[in-house]
C-alpha atoms as a PDB file:
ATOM      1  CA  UNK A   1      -2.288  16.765   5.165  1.00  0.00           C
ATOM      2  CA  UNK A   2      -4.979  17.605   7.757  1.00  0.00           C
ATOM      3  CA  UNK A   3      -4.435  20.011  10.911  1.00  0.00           C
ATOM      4  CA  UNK A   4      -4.776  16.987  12.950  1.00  0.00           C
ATOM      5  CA  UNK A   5      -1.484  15.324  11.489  1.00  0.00           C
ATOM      6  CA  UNK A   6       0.646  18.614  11.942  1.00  0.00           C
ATOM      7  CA  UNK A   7      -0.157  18.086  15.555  1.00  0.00           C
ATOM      8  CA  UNK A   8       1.183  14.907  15.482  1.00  0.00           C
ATOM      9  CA  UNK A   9       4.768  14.261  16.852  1.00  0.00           C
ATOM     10  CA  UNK A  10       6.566  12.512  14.169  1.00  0.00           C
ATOM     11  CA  UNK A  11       9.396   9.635  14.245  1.00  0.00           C
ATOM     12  CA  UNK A  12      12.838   9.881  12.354  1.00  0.00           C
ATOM     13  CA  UNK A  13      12.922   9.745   8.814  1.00  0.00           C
ATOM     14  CA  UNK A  14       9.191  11.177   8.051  1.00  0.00           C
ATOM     15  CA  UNK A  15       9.254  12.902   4.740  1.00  0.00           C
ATOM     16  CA  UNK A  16       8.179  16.242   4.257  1.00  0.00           C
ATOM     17  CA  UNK A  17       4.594  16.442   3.059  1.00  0.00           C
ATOM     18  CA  UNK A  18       4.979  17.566  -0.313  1.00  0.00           C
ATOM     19  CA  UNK A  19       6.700  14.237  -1.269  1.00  0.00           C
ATOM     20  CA  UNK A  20       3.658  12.460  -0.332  1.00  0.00           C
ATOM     21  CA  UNK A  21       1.396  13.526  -3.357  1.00  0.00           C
ATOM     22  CA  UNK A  22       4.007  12.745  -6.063  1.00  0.00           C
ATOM     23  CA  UNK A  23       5.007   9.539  -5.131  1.00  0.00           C
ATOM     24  CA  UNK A  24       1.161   8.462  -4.627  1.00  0.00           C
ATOM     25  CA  UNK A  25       1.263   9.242  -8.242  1.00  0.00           C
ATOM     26  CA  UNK A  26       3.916   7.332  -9.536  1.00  0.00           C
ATOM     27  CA  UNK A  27       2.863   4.529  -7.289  1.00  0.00           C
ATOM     28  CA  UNK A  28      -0.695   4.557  -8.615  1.00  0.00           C
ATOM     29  CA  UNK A  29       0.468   4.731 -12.336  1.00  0.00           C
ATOM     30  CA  UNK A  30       2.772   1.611 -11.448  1.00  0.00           C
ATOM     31  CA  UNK A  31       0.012  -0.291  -9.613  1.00  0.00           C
ATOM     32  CA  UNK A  32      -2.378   0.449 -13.117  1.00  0.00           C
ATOM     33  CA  UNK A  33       0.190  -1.034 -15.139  1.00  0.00           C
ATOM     34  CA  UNK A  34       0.405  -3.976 -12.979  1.00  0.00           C
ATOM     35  CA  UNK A  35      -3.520  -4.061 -12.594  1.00  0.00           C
ATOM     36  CA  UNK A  36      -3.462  -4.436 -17.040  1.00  0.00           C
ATOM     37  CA  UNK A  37      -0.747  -6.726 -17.843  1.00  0.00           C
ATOM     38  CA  UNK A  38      -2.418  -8.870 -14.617  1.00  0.00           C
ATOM     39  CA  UNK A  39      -5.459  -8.714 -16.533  1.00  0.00           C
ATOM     40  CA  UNK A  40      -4.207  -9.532 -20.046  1.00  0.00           C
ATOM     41  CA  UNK A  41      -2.326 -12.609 -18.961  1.00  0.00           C
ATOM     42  CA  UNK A  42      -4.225 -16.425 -19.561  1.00  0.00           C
ATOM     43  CA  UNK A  43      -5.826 -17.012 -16.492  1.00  0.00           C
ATOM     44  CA  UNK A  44      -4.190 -19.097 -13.716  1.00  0.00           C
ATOM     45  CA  UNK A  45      -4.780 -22.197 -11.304  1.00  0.00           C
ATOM     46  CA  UNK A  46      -4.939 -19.369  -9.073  1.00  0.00           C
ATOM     47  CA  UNK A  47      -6.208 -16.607 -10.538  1.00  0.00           C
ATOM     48  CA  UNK A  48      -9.616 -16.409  -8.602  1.00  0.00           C
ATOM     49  CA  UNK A  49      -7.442 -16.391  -5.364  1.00  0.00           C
ATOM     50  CA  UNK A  50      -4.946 -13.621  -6.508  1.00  0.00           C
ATOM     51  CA  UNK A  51      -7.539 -11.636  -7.936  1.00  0.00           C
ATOM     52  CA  UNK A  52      -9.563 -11.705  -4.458  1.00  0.00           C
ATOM     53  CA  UNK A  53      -6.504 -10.650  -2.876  1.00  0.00           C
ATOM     54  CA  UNK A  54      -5.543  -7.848  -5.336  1.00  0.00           C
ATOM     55  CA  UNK A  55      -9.299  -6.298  -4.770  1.00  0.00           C
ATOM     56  CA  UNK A  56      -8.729  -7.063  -0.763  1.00  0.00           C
ATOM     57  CA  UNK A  57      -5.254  -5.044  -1.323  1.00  0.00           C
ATOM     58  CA  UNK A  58      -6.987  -2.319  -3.076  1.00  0.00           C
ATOM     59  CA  UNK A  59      -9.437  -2.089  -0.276  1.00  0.00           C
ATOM     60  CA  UNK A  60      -7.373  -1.747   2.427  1.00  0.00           C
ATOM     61  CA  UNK A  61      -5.499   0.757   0.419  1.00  0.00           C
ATOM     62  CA  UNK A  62      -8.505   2.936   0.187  1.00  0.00           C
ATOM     63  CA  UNK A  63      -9.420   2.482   3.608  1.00  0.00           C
ATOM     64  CA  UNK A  64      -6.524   3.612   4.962  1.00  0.00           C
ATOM     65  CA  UNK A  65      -6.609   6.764   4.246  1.00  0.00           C
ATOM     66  CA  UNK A  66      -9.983   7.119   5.910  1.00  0.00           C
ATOM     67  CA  UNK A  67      -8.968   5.695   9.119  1.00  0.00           C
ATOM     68  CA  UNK A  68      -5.544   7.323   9.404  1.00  0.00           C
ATOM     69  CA  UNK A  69      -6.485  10.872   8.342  1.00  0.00           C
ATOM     70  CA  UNK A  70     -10.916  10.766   8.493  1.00  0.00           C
ATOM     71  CA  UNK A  71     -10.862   9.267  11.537  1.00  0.00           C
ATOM     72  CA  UNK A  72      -7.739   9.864  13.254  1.00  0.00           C
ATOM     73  CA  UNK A  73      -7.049   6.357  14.189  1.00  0.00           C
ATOM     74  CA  UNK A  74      -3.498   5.033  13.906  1.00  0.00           C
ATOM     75  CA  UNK A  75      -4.650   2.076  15.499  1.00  0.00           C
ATOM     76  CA  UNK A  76      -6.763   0.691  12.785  1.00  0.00           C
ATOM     77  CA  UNK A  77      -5.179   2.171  10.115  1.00  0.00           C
ATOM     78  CA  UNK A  78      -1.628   0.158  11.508  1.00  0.00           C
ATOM     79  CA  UNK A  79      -4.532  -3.247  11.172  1.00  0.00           C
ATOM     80  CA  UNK A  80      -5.546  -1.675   7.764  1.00  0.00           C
ATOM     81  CA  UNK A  81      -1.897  -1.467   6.708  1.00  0.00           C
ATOM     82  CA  UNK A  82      -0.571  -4.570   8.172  1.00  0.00           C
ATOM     83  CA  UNK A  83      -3.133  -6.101   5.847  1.00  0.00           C
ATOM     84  CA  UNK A  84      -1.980  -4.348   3.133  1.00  0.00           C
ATOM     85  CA  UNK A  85       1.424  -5.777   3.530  1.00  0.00           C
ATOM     86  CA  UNK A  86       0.166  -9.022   3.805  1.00  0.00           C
ATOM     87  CA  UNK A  87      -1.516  -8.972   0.371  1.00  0.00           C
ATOM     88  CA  UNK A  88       0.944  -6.566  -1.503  1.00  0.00           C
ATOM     89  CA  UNK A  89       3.307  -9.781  -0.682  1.00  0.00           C
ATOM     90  CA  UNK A  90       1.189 -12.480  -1.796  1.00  0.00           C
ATOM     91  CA  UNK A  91       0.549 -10.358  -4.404  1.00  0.00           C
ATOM     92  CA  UNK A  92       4.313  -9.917  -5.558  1.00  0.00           C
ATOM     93  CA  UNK A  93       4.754 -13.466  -4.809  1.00  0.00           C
ATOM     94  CA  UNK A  94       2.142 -14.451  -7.322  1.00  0.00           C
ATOM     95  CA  UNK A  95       2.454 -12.190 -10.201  1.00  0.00           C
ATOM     96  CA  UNK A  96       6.883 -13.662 -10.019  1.00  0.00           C
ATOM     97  CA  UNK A  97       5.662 -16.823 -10.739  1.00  0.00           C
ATOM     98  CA  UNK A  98       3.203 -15.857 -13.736  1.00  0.00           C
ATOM     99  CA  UNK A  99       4.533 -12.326 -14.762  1.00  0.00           C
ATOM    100  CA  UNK A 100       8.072 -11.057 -13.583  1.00  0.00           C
ATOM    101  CA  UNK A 101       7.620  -7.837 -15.138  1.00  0.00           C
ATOM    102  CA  UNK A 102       3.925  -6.825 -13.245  1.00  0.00           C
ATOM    103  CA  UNK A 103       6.050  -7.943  -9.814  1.00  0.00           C
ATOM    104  CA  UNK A 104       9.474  -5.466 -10.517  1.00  0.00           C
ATOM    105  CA  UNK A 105       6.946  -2.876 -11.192  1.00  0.00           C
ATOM    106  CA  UNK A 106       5.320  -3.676  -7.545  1.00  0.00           C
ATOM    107  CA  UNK A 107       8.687  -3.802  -5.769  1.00  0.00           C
ATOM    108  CA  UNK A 108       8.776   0.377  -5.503  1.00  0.00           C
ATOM    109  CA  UNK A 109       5.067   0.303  -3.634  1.00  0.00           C
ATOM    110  CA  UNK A 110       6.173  -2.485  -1.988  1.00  0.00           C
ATOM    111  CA  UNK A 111       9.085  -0.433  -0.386  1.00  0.00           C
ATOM    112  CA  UNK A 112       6.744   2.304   0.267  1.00  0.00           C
ATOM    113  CA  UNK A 113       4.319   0.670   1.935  1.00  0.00           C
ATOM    114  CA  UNK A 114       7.120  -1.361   4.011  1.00  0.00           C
ATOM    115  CA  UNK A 115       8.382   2.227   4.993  1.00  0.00           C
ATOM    116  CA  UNK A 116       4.569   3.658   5.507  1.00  0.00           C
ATOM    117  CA  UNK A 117       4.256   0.638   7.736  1.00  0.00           C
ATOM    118  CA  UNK A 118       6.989   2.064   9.800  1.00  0.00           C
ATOM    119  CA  UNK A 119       5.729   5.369   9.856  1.00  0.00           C
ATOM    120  CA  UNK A 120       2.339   4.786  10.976  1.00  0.00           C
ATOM    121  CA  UNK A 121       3.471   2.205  13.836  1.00  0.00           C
ATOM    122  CA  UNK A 122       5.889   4.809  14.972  1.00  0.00           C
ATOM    123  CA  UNK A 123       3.065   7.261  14.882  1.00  0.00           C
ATOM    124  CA  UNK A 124       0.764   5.260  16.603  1.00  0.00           C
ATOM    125  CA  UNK A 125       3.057   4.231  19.687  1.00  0.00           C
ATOM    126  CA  UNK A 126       4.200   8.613  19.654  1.00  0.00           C
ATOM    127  CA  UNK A 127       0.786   9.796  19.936  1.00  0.00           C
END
């Protein structure tokens, strides 16, 4: 975590910062796993669609940590992650109708992100 977010008043329920690193892992191991059995499954009607969405998803995911932490805005980085929700639904959404097992294994980011969601709006309207 950077200086800037110690200084940061935070709302109930933030997690201590070391929990932060190994759920990104676990996360990011799940979200591989769902990126290759995506990928080995017979393309789709929609499979140009879902796969610019995934890549959209996986943008915003990047980006947020540069907006949140790099730039210190909570601002954009709620837009950034409000997007993020938006796709990481479509994106469960799509994979239940064509591969039930690649959307279970998105349900725990989902949750996170849903929570992270909540976290950086309450951040945003502390600070």
């Amino acid at each position: 975590m950077t200086p800037w977010y110690e200084t940061l008043r935070k709302p109930p329920l933030t997690p201590p910062n070391w929990i932060f690193s190994p759920v990104w892992t676990i996360l990011y191991l799940l979200i591989g796993v769902v990126i290759y059995l995506y990928l080995t499954i017979p393309i789709q009607p929609l499979w140009s669609i879902t796969t610019a969405i995934l890549v959209l998803h996986l943008v915003a995911n990047g980006s947020w940590s540069f907006l949140f932490f790099r730039c210190q805005l909570p601002g954009w980085a709620l837009i950034d992650i409000l997007l993020m929700d938006a796709t990481l639904i479509f994106l469960v959404i799509s994979f239940w109708q064509v591969y039930l097992m690649a959307a279970i294994l998105l349900m725990p980011y989902l949750f996170w992100i849903l929570f992270a969601t909540y976290l950086n709006y309450a951040l945003f309207r502390l600070n």
